[in-house]
PDB file of N, CA and C in Angstrom:
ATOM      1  N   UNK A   1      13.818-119.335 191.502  1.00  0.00           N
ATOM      2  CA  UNK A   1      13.070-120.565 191.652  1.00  0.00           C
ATOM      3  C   UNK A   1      13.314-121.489 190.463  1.00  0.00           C
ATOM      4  N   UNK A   2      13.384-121.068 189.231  1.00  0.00           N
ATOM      5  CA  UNK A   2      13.469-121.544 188.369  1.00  0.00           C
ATOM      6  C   UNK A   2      14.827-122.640 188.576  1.00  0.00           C
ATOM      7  N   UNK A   3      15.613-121.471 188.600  1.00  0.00           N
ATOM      8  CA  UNK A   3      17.516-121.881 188.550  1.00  0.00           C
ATOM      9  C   UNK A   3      17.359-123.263 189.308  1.00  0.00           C
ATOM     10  N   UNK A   4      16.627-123.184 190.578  1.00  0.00           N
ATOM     11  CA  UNK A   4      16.698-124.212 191.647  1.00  0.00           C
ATOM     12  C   UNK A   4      15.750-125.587 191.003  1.00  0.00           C
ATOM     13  N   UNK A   5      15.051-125.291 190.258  1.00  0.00           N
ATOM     14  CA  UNK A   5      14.249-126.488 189.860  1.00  0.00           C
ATOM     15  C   UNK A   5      15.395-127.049 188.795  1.00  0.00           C
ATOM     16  N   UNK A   6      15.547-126.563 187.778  1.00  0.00           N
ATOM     17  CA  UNK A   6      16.807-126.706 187.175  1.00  0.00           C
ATOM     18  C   UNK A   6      17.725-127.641 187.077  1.00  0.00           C
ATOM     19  N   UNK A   7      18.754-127.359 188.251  1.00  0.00           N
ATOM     20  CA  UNK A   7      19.819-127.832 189.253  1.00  0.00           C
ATOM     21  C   UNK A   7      19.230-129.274 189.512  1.00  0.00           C
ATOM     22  N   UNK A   8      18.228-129.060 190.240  1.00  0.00           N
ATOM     23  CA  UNK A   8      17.392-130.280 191.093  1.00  0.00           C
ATOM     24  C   UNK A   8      16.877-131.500 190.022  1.00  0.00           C
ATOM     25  N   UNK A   9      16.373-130.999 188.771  1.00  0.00           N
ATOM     26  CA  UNK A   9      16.338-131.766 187.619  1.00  0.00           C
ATOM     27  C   UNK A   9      17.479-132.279 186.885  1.00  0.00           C
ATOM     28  N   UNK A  10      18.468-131.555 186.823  1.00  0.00           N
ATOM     29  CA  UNK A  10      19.707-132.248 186.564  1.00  0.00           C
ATOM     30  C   UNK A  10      20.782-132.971 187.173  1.00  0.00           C
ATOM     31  N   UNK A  11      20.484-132.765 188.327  1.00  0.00           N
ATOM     32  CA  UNK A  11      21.170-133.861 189.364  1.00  0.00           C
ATOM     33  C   UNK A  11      20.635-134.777 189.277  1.00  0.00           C
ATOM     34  N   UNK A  12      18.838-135.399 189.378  1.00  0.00           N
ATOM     35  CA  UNK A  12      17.844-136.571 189.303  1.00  0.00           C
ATOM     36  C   UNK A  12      18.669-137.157 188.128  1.00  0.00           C
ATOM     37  N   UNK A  13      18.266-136.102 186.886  1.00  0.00           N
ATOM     38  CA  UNK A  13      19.197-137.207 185.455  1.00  0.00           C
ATOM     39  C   UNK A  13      20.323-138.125 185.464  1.00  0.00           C
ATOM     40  N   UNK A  14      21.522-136.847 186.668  1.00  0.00           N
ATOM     41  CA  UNK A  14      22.410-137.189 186.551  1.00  0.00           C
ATOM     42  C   UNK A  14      22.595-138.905 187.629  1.00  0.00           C
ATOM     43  N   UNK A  15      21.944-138.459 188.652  1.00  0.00           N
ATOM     44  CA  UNK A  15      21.940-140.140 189.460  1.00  0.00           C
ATOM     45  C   UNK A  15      21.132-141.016 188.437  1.00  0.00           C
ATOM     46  N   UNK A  16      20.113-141.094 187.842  1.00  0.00           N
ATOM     47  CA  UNK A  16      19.910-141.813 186.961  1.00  0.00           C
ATOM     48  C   UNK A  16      20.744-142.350 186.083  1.00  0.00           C
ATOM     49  N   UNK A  17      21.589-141.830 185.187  1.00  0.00           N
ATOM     50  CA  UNK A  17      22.326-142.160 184.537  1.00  0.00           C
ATOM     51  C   UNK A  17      23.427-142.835 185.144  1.00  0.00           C
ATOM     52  N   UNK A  18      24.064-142.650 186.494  1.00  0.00           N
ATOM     53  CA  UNK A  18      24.898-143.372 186.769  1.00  0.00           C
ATOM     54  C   UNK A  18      24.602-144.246 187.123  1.00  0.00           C
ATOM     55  N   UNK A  19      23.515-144.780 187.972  1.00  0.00           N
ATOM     56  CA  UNK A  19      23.118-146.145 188.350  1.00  0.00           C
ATOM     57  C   UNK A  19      22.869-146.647 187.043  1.00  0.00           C
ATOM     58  N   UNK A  20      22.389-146.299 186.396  1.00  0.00           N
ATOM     59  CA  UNK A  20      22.103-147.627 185.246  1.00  0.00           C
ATOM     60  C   UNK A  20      23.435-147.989 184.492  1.00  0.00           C
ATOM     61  N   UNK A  21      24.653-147.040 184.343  1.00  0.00           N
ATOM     62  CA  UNK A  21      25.470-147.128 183.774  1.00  0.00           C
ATOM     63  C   UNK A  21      26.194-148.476 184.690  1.00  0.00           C
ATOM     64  N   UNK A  22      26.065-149.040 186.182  1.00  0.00           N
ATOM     65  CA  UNK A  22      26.916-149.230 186.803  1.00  0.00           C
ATOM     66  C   UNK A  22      27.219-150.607 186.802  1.00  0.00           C
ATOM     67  N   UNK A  23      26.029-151.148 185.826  1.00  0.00           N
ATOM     68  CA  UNK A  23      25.580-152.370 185.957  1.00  0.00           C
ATOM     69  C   UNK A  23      27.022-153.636 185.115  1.00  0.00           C
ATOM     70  N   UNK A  24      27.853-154.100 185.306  1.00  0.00           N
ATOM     71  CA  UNK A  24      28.646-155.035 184.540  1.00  0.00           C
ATOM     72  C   UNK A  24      30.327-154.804 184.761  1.00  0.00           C
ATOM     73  N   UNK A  25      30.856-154.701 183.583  1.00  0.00           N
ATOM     74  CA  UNK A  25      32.364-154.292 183.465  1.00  0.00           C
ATOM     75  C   UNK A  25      33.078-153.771 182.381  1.00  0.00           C
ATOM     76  N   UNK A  26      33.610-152.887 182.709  1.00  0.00           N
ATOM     77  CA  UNK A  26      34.115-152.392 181.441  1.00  0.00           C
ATOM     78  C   UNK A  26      35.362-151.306 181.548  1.00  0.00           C
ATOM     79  N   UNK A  27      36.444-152.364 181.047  1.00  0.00           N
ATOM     80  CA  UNK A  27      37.628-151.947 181.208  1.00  0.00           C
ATOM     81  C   UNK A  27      38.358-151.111 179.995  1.00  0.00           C
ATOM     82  N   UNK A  28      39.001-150.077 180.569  1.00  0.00           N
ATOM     83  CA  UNK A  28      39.665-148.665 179.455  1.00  0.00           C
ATOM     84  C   UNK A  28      41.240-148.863 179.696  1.00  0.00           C
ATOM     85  N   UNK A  29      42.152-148.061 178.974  1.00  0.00           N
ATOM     86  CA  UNK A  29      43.020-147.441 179.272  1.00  0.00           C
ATOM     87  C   UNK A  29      42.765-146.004 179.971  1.00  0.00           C
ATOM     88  N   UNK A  30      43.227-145.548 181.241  1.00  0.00           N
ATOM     89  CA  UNK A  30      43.541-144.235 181.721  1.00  0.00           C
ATOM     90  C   UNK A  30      43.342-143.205 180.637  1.00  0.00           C
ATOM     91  N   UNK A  31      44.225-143.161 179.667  1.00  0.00           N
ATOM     92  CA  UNK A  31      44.382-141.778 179.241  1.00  0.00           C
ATOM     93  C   UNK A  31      43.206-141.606 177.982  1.00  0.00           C
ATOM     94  N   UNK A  32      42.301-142.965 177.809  1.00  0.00           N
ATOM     95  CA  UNK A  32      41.275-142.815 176.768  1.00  0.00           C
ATOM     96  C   UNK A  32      40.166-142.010 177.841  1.00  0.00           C
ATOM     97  N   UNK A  33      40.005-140.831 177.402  1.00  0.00           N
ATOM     98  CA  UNK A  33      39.148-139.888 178.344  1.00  0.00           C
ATOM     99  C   UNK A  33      37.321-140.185 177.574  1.00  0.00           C
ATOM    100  N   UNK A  34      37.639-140.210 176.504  1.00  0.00           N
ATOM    101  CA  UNK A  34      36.111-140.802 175.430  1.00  0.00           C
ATOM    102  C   UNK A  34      35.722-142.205 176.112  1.00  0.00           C
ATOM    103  N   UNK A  35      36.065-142.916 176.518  1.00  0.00           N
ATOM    104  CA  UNK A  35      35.833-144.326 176.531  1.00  0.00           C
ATOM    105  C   UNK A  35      35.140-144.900 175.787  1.00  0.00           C
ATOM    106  N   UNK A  36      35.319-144.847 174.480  1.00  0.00           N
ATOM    107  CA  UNK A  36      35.153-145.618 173.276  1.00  0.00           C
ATOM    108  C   UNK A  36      35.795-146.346 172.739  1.00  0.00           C
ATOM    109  N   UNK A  37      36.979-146.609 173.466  1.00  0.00           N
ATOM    110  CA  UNK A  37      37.807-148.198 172.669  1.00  0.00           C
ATOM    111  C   UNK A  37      37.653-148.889 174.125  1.00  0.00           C
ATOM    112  N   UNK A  38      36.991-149.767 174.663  1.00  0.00           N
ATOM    113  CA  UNK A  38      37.476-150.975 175.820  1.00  0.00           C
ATOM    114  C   UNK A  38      38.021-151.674 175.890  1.00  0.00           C
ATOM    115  N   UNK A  39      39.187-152.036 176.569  1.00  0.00           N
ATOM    116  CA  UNK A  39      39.840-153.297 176.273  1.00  0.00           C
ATOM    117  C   UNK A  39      38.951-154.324 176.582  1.00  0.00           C
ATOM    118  N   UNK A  40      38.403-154.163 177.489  1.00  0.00           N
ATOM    119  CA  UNK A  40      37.420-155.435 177.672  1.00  0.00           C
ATOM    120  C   UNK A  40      36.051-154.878 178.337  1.00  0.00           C
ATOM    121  N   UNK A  41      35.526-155.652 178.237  1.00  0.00           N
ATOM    122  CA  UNK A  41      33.691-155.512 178.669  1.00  0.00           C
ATOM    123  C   UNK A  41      32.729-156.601 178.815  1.00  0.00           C
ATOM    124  N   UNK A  42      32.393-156.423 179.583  1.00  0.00           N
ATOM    125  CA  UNK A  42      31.149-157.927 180.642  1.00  0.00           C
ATOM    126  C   UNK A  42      30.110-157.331 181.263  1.00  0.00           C
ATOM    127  N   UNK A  43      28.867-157.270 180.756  1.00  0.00           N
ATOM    128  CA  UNK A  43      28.100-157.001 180.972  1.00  0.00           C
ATOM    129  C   UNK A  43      27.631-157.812 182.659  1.00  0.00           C
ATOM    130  N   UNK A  44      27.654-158.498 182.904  1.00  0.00           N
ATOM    131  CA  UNK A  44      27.300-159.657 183.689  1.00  0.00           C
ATOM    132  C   UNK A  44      28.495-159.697 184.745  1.00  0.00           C
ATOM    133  N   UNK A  45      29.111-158.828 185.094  1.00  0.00           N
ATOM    134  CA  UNK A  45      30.405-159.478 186.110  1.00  0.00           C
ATOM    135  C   UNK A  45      30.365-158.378 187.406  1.00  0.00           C
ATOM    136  N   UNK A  46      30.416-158.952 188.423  1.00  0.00           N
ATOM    137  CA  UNK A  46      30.155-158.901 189.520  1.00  0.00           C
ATOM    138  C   UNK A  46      31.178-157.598 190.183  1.00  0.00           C
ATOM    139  N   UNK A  47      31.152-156.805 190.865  1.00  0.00           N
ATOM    140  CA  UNK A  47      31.863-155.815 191.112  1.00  0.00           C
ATOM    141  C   UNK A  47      33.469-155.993 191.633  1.00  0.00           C
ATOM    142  N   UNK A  48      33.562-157.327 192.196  1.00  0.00           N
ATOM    143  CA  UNK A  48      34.623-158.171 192.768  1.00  0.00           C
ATOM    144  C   UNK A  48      35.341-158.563 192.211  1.00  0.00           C
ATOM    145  N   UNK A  49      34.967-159.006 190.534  1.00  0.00           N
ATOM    146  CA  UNK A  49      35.515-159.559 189.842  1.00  0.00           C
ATOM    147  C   UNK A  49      35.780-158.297 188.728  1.00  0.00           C
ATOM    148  N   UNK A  50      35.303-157.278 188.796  1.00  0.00           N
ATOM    149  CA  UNK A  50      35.598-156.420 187.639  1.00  0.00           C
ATOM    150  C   UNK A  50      37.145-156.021 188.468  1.00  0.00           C
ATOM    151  N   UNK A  51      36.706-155.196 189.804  1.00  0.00           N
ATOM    152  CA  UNK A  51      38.139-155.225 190.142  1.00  0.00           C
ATOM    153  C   UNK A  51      39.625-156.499 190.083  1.00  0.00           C
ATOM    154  N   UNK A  52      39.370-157.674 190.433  1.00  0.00           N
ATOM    155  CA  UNK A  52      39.959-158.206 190.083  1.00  0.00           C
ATOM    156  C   UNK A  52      40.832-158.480 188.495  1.00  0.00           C
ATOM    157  N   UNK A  53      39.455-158.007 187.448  1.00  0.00           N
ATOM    158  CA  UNK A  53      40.146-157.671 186.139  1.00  0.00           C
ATOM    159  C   UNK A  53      40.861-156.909 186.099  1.00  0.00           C
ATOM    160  N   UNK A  54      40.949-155.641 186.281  1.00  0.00           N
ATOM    161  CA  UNK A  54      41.738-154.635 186.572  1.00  0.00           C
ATOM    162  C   UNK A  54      43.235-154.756 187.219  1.00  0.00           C
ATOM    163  N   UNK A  55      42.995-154.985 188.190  1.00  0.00           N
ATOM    164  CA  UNK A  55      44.522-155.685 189.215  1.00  0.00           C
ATOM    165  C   UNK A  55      45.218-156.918 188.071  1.00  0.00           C
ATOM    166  N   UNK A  56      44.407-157.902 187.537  1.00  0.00           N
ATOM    167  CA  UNK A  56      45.246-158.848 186.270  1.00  0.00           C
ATOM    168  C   UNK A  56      45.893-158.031 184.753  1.00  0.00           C
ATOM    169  N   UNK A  57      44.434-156.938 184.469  1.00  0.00           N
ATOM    170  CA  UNK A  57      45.432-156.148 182.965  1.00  0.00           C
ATOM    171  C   UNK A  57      46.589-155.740 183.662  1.00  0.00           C
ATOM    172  N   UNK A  58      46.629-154.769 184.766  1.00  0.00           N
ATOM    173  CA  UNK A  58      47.792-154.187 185.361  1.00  0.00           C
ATOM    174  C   UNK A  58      48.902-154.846 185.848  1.00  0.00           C
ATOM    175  N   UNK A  59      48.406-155.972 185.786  1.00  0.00           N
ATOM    176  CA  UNK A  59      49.203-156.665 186.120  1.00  0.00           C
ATOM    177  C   UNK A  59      50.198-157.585 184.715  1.00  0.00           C
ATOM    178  N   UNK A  60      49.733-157.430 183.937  1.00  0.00           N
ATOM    179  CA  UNK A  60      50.188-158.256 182.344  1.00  0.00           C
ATOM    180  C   UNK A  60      50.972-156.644 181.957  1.00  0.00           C
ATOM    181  N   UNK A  61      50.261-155.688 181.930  1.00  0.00           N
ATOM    182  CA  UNK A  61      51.315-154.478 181.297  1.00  0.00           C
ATOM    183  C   UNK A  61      52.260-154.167 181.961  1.00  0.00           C
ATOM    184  N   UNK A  62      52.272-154.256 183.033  1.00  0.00           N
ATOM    185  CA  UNK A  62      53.625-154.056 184.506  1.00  0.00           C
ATOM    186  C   UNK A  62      53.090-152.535 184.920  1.00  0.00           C
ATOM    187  N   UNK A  63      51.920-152.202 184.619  1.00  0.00           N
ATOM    188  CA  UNK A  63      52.186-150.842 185.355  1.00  0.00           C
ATOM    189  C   UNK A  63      50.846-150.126 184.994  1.00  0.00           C
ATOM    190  N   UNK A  64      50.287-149.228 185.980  1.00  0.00           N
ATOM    191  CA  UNK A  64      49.016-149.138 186.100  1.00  0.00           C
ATOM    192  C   UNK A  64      48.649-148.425 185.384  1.00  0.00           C
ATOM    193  N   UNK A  65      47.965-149.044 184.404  1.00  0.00           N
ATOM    194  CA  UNK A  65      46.989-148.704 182.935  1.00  0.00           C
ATOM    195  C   UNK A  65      45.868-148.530 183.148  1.00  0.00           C
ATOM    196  N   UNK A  66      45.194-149.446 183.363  1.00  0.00           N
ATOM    197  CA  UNK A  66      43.721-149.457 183.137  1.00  0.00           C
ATOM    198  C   UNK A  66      43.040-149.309 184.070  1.00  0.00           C
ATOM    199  N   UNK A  67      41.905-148.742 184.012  1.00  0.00           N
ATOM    200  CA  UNK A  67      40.433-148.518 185.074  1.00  0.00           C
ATOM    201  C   UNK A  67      39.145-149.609 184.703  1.00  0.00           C
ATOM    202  N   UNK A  68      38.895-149.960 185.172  1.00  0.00           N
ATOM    203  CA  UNK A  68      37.748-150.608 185.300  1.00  0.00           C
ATOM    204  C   UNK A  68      37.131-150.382 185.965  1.00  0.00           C
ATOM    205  N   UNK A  69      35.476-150.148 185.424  1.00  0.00           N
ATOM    206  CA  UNK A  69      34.185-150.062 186.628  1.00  0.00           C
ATOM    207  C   UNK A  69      33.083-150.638 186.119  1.00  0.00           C
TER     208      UNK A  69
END
């Protein structure tokens, strides 16, 4: 019972944490697994347009670098 409360408490955290994380933009290189250097970041930008950032860095380096979410 325990194990199961557990589990069930750390999944809640875990959707918590991602919705709040989801809010803006914030663009990495791929292989930075820390994501502590961003190439760029916008708090305020619309999900349409973060992708669109993404498709433009990749598009200036010639070749698919960066993630953005």
């Amino acid at each position: 019972m325990k194990k199961l409360l557990f589990v069930s408490v750390c999944v809640a955290l875990l959707g918590l944490m991602t919705t709040s994380c989801s809010k803006g933009c914030k663009c990495k290189i791929k292989t930075d697994v820390t994501g502590m250097a961003p190439v760029f970041e916008d708090e305020n930008m619309s999900s349409k347009d973060c992708k669109d950032m993404q498709k433009q860095l990749n598009d200036e380096a010639g070749m698919d670098m960066y993630r953005c979410n």
